[in-house]
N, C-alpha and C. Protein backbone atom coordinates (compact mmCIF):
# COMPACT_ATOMS: atom_id res chain seq x y z
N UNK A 1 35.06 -9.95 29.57
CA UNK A 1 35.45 -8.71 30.22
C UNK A 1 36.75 -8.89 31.01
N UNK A 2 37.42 -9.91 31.44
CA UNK A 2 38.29 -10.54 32.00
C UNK A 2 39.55 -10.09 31.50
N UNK A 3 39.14 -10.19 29.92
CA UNK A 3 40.47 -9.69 28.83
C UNK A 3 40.67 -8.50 29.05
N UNK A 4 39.91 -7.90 29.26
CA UNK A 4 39.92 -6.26 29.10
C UNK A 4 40.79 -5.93 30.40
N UNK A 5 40.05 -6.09 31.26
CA UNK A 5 40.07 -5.96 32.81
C UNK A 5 41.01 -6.25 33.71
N UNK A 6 41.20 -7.90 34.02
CA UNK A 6 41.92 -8.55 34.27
C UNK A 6 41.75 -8.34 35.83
N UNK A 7 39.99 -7.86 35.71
CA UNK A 7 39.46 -8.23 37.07
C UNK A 7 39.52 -9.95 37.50
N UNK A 8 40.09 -9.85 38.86
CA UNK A 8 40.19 -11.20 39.71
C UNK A 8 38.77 -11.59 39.82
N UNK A 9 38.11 -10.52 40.60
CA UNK A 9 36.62 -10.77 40.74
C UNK A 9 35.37 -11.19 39.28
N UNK A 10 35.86 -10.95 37.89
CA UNK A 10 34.84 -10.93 36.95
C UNK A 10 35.50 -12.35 36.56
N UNK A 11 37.10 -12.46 36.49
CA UNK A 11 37.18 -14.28 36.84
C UNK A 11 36.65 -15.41 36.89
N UNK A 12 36.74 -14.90 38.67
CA UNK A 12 36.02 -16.23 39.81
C UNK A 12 34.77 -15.92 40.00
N UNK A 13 33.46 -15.18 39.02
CA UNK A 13 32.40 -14.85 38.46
C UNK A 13 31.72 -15.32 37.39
N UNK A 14 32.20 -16.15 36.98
CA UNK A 14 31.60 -16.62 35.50
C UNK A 14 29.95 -16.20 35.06
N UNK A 15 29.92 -16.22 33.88
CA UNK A 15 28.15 -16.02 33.57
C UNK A 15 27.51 -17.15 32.65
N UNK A 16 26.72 -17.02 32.59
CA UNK A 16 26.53 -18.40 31.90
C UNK A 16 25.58 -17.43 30.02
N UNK A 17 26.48 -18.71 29.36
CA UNK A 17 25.74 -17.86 28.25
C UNK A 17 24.80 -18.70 27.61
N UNK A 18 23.87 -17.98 27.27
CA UNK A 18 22.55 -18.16 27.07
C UNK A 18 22.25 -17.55 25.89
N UNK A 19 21.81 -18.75 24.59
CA UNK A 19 21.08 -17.81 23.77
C UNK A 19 20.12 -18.33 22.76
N UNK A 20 19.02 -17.81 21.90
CA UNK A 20 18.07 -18.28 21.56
C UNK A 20 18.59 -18.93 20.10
N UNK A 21 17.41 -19.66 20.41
CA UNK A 21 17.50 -20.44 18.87
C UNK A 21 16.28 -20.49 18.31
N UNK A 22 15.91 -20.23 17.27
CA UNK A 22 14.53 -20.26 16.19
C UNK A 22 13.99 -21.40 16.57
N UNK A 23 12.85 -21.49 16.85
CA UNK A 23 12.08 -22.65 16.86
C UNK A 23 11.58 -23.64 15.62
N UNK A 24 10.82 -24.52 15.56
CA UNK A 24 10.71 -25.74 14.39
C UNK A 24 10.07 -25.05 13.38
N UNK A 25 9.51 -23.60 13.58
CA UNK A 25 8.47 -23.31 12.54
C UNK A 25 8.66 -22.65 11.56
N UNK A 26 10.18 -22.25 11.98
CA UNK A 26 11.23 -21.71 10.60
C UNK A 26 12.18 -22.78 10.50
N UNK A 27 12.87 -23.05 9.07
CA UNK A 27 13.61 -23.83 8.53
C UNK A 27 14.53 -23.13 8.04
N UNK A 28 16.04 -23.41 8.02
CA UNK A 28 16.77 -22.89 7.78
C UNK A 28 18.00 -23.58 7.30
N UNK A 29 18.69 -23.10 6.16
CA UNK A 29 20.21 -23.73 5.91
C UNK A 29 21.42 -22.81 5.71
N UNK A 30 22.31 -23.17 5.73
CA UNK A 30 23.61 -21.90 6.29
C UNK A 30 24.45 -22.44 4.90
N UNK A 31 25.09 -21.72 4.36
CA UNK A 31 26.14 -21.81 3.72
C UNK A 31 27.20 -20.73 3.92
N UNK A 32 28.54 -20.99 4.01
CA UNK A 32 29.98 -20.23 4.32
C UNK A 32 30.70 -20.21 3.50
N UNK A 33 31.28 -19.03 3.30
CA UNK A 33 32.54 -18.90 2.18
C UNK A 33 33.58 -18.62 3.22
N UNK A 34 34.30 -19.75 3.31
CA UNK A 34 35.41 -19.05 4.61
C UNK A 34 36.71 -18.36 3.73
N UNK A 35 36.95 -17.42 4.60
CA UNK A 35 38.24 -16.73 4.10
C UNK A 35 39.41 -17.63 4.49
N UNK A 36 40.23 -17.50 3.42
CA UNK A 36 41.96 -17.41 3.59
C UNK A 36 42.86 -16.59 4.52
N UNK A 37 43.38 -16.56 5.54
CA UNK A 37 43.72 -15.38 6.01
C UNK A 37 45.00 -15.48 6.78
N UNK A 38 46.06 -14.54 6.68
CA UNK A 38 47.11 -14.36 7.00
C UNK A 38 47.40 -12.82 8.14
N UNK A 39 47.72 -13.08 9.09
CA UNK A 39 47.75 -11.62 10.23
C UNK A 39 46.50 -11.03 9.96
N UNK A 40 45.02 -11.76 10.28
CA UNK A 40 44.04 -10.83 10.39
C UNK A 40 43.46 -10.38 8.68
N UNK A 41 43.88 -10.85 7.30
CA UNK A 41 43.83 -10.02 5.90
C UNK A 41 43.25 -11.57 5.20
N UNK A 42 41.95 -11.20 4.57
CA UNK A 42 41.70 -11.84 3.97
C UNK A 42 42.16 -12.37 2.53
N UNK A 43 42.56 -13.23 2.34
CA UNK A 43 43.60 -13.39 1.39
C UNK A 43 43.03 -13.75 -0.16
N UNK A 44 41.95 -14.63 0.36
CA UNK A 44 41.44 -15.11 -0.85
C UNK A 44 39.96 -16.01 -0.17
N UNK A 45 39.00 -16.69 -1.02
CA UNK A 45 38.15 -17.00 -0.24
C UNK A 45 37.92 -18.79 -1.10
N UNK A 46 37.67 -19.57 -0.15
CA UNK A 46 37.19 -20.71 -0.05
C UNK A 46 35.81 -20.90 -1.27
N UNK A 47 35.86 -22.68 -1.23
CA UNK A 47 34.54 -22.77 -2.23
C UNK A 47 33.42 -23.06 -0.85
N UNK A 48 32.02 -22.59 -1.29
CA UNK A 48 30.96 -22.83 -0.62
C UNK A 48 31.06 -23.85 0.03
N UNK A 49 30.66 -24.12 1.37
CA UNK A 49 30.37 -25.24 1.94
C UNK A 49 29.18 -24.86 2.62
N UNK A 50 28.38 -25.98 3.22
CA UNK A 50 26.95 -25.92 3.85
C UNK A 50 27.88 -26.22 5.41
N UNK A 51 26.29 -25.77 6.11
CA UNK A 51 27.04 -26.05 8.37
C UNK A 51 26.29 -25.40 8.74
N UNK A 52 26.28 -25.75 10.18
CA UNK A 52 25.28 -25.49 10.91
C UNK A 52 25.68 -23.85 11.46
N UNK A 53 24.42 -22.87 11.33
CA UNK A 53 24.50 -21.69 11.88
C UNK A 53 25.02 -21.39 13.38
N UNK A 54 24.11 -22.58 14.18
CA UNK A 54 24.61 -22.44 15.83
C UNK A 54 25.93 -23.82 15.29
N UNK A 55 26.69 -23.55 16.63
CA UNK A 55 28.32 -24.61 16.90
C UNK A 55 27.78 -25.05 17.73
N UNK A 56 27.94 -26.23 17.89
CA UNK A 56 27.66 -26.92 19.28
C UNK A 56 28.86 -27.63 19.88
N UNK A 57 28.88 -27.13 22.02
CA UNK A 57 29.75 -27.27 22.70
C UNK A 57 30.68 -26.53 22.41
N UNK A 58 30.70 -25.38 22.57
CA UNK A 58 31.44 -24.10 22.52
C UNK A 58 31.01 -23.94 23.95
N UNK A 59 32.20 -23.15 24.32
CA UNK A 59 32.38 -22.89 25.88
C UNK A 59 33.81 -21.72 26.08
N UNK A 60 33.72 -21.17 27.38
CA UNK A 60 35.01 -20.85 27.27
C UNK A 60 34.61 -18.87 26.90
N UNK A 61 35.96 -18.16 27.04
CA UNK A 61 35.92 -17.11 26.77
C UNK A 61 35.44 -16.69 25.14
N UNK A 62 35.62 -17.70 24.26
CA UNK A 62 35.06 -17.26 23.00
C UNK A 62 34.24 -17.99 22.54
N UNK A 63 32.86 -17.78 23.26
CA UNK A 63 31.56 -18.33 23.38
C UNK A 63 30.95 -17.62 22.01
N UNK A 64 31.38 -16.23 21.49
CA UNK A 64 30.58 -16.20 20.34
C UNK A 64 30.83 -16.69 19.30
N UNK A 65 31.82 -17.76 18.96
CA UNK A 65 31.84 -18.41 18.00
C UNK A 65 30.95 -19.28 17.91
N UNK A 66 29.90 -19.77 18.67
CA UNK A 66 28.83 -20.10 18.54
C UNK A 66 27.59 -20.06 17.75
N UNK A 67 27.85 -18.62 17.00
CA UNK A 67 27.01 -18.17 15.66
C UNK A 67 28.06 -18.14 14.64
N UNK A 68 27.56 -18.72 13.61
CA UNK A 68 28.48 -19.11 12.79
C UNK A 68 29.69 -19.43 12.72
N UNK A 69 30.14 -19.76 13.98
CA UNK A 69 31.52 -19.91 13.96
C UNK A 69 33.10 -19.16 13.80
N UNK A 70 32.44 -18.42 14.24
CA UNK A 70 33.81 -17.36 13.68
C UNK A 70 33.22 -15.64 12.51
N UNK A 71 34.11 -15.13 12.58
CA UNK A 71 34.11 -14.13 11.72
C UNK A 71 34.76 -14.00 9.99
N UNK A 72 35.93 -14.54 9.80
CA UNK A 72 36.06 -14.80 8.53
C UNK A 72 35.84 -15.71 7.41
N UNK A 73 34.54 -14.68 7.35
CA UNK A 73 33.62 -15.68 6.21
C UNK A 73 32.30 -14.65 5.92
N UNK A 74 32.00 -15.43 4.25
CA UNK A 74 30.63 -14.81 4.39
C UNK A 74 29.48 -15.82 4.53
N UNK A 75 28.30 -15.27 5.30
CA UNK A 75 27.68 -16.57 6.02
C UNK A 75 26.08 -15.92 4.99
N UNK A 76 25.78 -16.93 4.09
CA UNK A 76 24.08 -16.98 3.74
C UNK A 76 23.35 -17.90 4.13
N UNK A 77 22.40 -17.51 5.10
CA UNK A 77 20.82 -18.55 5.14
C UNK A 77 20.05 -18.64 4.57
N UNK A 78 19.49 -19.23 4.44
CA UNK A 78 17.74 -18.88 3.34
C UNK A 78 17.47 -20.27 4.31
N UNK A 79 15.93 -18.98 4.45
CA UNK A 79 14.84 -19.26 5.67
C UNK A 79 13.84 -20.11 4.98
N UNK A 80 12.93 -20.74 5.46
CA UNK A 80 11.48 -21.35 4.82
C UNK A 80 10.65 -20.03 4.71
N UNK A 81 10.59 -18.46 5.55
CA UNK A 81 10.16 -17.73 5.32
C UNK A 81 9.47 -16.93 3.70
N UNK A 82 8.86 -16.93 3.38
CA UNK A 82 8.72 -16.79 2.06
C UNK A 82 8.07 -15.10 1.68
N UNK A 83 8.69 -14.67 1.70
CA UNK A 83 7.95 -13.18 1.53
C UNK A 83 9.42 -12.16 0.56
N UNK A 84 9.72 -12.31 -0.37
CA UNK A 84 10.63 -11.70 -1.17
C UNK A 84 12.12 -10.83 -0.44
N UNK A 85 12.04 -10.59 1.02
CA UNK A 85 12.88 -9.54 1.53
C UNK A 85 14.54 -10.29 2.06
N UNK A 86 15.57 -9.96 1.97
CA UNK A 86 16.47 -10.58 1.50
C UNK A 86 17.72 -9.08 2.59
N UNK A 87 18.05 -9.84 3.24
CA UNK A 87 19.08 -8.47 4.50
C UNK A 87 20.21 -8.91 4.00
N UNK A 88 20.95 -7.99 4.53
CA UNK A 88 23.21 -8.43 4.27
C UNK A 88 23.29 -7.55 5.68
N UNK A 89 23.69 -7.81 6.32
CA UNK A 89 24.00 -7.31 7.48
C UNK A 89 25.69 -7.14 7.41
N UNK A 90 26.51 -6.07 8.04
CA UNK A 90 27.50 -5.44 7.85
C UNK A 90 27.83 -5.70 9.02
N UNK A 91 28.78 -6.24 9.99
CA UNK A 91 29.03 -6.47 11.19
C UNK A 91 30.51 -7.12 11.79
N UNK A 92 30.67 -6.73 12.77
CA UNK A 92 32.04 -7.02 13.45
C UNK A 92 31.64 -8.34 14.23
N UNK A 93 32.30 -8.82 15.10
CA UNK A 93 31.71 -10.04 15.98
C UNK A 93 30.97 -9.71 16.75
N UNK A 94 30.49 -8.47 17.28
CA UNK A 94 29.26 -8.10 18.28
C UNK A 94 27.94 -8.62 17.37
N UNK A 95 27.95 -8.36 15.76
CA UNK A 95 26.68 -8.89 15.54
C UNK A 95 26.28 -10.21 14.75
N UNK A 96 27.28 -11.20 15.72
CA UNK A 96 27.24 -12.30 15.38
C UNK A 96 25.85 -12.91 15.77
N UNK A 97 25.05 -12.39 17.01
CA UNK A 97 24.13 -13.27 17.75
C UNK A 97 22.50 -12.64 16.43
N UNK A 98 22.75 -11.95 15.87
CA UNK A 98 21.45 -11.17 15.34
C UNK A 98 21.13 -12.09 14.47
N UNK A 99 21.66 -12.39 13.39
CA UNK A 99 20.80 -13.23 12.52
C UNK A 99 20.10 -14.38 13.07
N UNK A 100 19.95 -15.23 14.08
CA UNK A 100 19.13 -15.85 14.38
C UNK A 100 17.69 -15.39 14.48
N UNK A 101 17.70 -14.18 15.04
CA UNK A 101 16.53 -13.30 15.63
C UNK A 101 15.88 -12.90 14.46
N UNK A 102 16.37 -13.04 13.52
CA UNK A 102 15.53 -12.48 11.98
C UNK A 102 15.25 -13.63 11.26
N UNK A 103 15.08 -14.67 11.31
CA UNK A 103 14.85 -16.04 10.38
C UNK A 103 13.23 -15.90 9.88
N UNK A 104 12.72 -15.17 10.64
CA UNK A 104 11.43 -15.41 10.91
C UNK A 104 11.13 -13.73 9.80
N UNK A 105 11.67 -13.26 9.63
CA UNK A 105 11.71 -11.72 8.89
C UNK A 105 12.14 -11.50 7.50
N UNK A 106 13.18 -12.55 6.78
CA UNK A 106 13.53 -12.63 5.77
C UNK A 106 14.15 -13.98 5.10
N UNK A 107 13.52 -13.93 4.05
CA UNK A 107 14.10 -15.42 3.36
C UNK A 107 15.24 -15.25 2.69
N UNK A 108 16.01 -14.52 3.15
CA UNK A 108 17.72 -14.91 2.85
C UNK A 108 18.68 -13.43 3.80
N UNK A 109 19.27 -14.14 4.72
CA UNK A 109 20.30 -13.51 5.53
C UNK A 109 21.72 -13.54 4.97
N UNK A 110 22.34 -12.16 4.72
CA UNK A 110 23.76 -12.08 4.31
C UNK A 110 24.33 -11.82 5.15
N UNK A 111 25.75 -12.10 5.83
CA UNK A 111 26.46 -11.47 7.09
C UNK A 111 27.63 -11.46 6.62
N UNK A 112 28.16 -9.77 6.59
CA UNK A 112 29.16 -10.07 5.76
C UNK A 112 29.91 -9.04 6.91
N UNK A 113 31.56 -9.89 7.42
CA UNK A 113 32.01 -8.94 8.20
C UNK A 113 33.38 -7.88 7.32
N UNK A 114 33.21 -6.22 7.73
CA UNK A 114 33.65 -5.27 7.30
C UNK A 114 35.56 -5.35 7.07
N UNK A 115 35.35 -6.50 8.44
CA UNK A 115 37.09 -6.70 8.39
C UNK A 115 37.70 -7.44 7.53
N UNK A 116 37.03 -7.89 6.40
CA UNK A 116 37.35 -8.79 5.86
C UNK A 116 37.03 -9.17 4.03
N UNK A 117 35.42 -8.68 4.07
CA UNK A 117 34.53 -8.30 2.65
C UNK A 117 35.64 -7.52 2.20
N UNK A 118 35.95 -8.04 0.96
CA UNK A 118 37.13 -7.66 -0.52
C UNK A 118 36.20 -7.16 -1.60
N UNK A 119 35.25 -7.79 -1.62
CA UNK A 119 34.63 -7.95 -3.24
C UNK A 119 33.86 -6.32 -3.05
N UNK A 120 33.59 -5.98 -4.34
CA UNK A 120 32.59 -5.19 -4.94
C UNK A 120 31.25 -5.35 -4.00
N UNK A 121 31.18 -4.47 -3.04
CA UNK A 121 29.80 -4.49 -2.51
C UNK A 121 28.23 -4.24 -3.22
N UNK A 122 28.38 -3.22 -4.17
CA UNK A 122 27.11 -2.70 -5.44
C UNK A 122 26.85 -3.96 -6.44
N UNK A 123 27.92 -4.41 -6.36
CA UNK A 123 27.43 -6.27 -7.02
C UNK A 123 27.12 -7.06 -6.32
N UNK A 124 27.87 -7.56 -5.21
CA UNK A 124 27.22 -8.37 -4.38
C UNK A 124 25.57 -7.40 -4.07
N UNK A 125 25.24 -6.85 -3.74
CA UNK A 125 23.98 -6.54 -3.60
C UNK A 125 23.21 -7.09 -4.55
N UNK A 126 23.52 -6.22 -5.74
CA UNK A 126 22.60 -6.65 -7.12
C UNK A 126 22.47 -8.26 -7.27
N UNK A 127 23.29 -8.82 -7.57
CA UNK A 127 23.42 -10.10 -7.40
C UNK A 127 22.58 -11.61 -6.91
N UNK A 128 22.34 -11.07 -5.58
CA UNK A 128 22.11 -11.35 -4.19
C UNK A 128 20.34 -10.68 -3.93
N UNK A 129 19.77 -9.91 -4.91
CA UNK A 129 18.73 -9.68 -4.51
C UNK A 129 18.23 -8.67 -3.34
N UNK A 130 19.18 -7.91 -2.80
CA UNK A 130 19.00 -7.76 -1.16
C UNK A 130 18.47 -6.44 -1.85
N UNK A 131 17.18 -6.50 -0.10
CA UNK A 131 16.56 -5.24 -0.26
C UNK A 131 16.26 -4.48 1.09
N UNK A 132 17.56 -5.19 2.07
CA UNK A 132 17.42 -4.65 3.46
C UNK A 132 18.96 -4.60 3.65
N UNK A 133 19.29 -3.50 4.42
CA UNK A 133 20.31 -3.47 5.00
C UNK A 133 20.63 -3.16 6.28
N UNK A 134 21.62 -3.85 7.21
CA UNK A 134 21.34 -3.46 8.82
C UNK A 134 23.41 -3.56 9.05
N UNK A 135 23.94 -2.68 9.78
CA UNK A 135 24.80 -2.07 10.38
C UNK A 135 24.75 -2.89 11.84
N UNK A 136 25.97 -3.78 12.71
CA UNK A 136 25.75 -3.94 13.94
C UNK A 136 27.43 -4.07 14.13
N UNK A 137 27.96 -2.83 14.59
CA UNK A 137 29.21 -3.17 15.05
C UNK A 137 29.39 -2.50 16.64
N UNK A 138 30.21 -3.11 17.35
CA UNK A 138 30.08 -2.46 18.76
C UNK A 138 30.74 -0.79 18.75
N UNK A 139 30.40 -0.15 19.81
CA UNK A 139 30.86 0.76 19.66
C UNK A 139 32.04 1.26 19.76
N UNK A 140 33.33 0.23 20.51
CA UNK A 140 34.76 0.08 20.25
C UNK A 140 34.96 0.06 18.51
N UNK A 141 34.36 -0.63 18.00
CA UNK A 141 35.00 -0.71 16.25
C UNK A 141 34.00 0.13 15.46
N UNK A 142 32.82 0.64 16.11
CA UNK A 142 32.71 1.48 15.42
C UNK A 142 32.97 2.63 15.14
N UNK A 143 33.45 3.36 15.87
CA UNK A 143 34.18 4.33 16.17
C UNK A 143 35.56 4.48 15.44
N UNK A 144 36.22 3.60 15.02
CA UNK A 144 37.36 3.17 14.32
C UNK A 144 37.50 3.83 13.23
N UNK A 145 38.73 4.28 12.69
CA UNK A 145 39.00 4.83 11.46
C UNK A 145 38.89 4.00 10.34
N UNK A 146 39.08 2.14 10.90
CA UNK A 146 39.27 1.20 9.93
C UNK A 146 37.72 1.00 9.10
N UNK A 147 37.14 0.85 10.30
CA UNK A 147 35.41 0.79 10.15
C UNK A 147 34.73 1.75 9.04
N UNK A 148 35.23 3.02 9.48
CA UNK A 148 34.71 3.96 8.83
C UNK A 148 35.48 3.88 7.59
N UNK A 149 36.89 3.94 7.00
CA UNK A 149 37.07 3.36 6.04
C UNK A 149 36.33 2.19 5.03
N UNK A 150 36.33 1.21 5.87
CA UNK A 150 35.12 0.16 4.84
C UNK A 150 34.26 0.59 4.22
N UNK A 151 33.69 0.97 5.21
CA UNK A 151 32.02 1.40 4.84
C UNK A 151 32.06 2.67 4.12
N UNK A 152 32.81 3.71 3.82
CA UNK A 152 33.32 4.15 2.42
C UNK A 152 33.65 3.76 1.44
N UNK A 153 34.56 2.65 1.69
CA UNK A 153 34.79 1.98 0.30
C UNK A 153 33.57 1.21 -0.03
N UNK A 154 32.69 0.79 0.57
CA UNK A 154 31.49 0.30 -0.10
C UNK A 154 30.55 1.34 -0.41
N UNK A 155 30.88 1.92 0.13
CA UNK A 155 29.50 3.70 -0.48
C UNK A 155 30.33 3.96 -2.01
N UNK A 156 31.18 4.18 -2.35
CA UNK A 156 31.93 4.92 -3.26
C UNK A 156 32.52 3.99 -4.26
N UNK A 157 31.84 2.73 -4.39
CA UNK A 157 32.69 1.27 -5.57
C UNK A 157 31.90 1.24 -6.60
């Protein structure tokens, strides 16, 4: 809020961030397609690599890189959960912290952020199996003309 603000007082205030992690009784593995990217534009995309969902020793004003690490990329888990249901979540960096909270709900998490997803969305679905879909962008970008653009071009491909 500091950025925004450039309150003295939210400063010399710090908060401490705090956040959950799935316990031993779900299992989980992460794989990333990181983007290429030049001024913010995804250029082209990386080969698969495996990594850890949480970052460890992250600190600092950009504490949410802590879930997955960043935003350009597409991030799949597959849970030990076993029950057929399969999410892609659509999201800006506000809904970086959510997929942890669902490990326990579906055996394969997609997080694919709007600023960045190039490909054919009606294939990646098919593809990919998915039979849930969840929306988490803050209400600064959602509100956005850019936002709302995307998410047209994926209704209409």
């Amino acid at each position: 809020m500091y950025m925004f603000t450039k309150s003295q007082d939210i400063k010399n205030s710090p908060e401490d961030f705090i956040y959950y992690t799935p316990d031993s009784t779900v299992t989980y593995e992460t794989t990333y397609i990181n983007y290429n990217t030049k001024n913010g534009v995804a250029l082209s995309e990386r080969a698969p690599q495996k990594g850890d969902f949480f970052q460890k020793g992250v600190s600092g004003a950009g504490c949410y890189v802590v879930f997955m690490g960043g935003d350009a990329k597409i991030t799949q888990v597959r849970t030990s959960t076993n029950n057929g249901r399969r999410l892609i979540i659509f999201k800006d960096s506000y809904g970086n912290a959510i997929p942890g909270y669902l490990f326990f709900s579906f055996e394969e998490i997609h997080v694919l952020d709007c600023r960045f997803f190039k490909r054919n969305i009606k294939k990646y679905v098919k593809e990919n199996h998915i039979t849930d879909i969840l929306f988490a962008n803050n209400i600064m970008r959602g509100v956005l003309a850019t936002t709302n653009k995307s998410y047209t071009r994926f209704l209409t491909q």
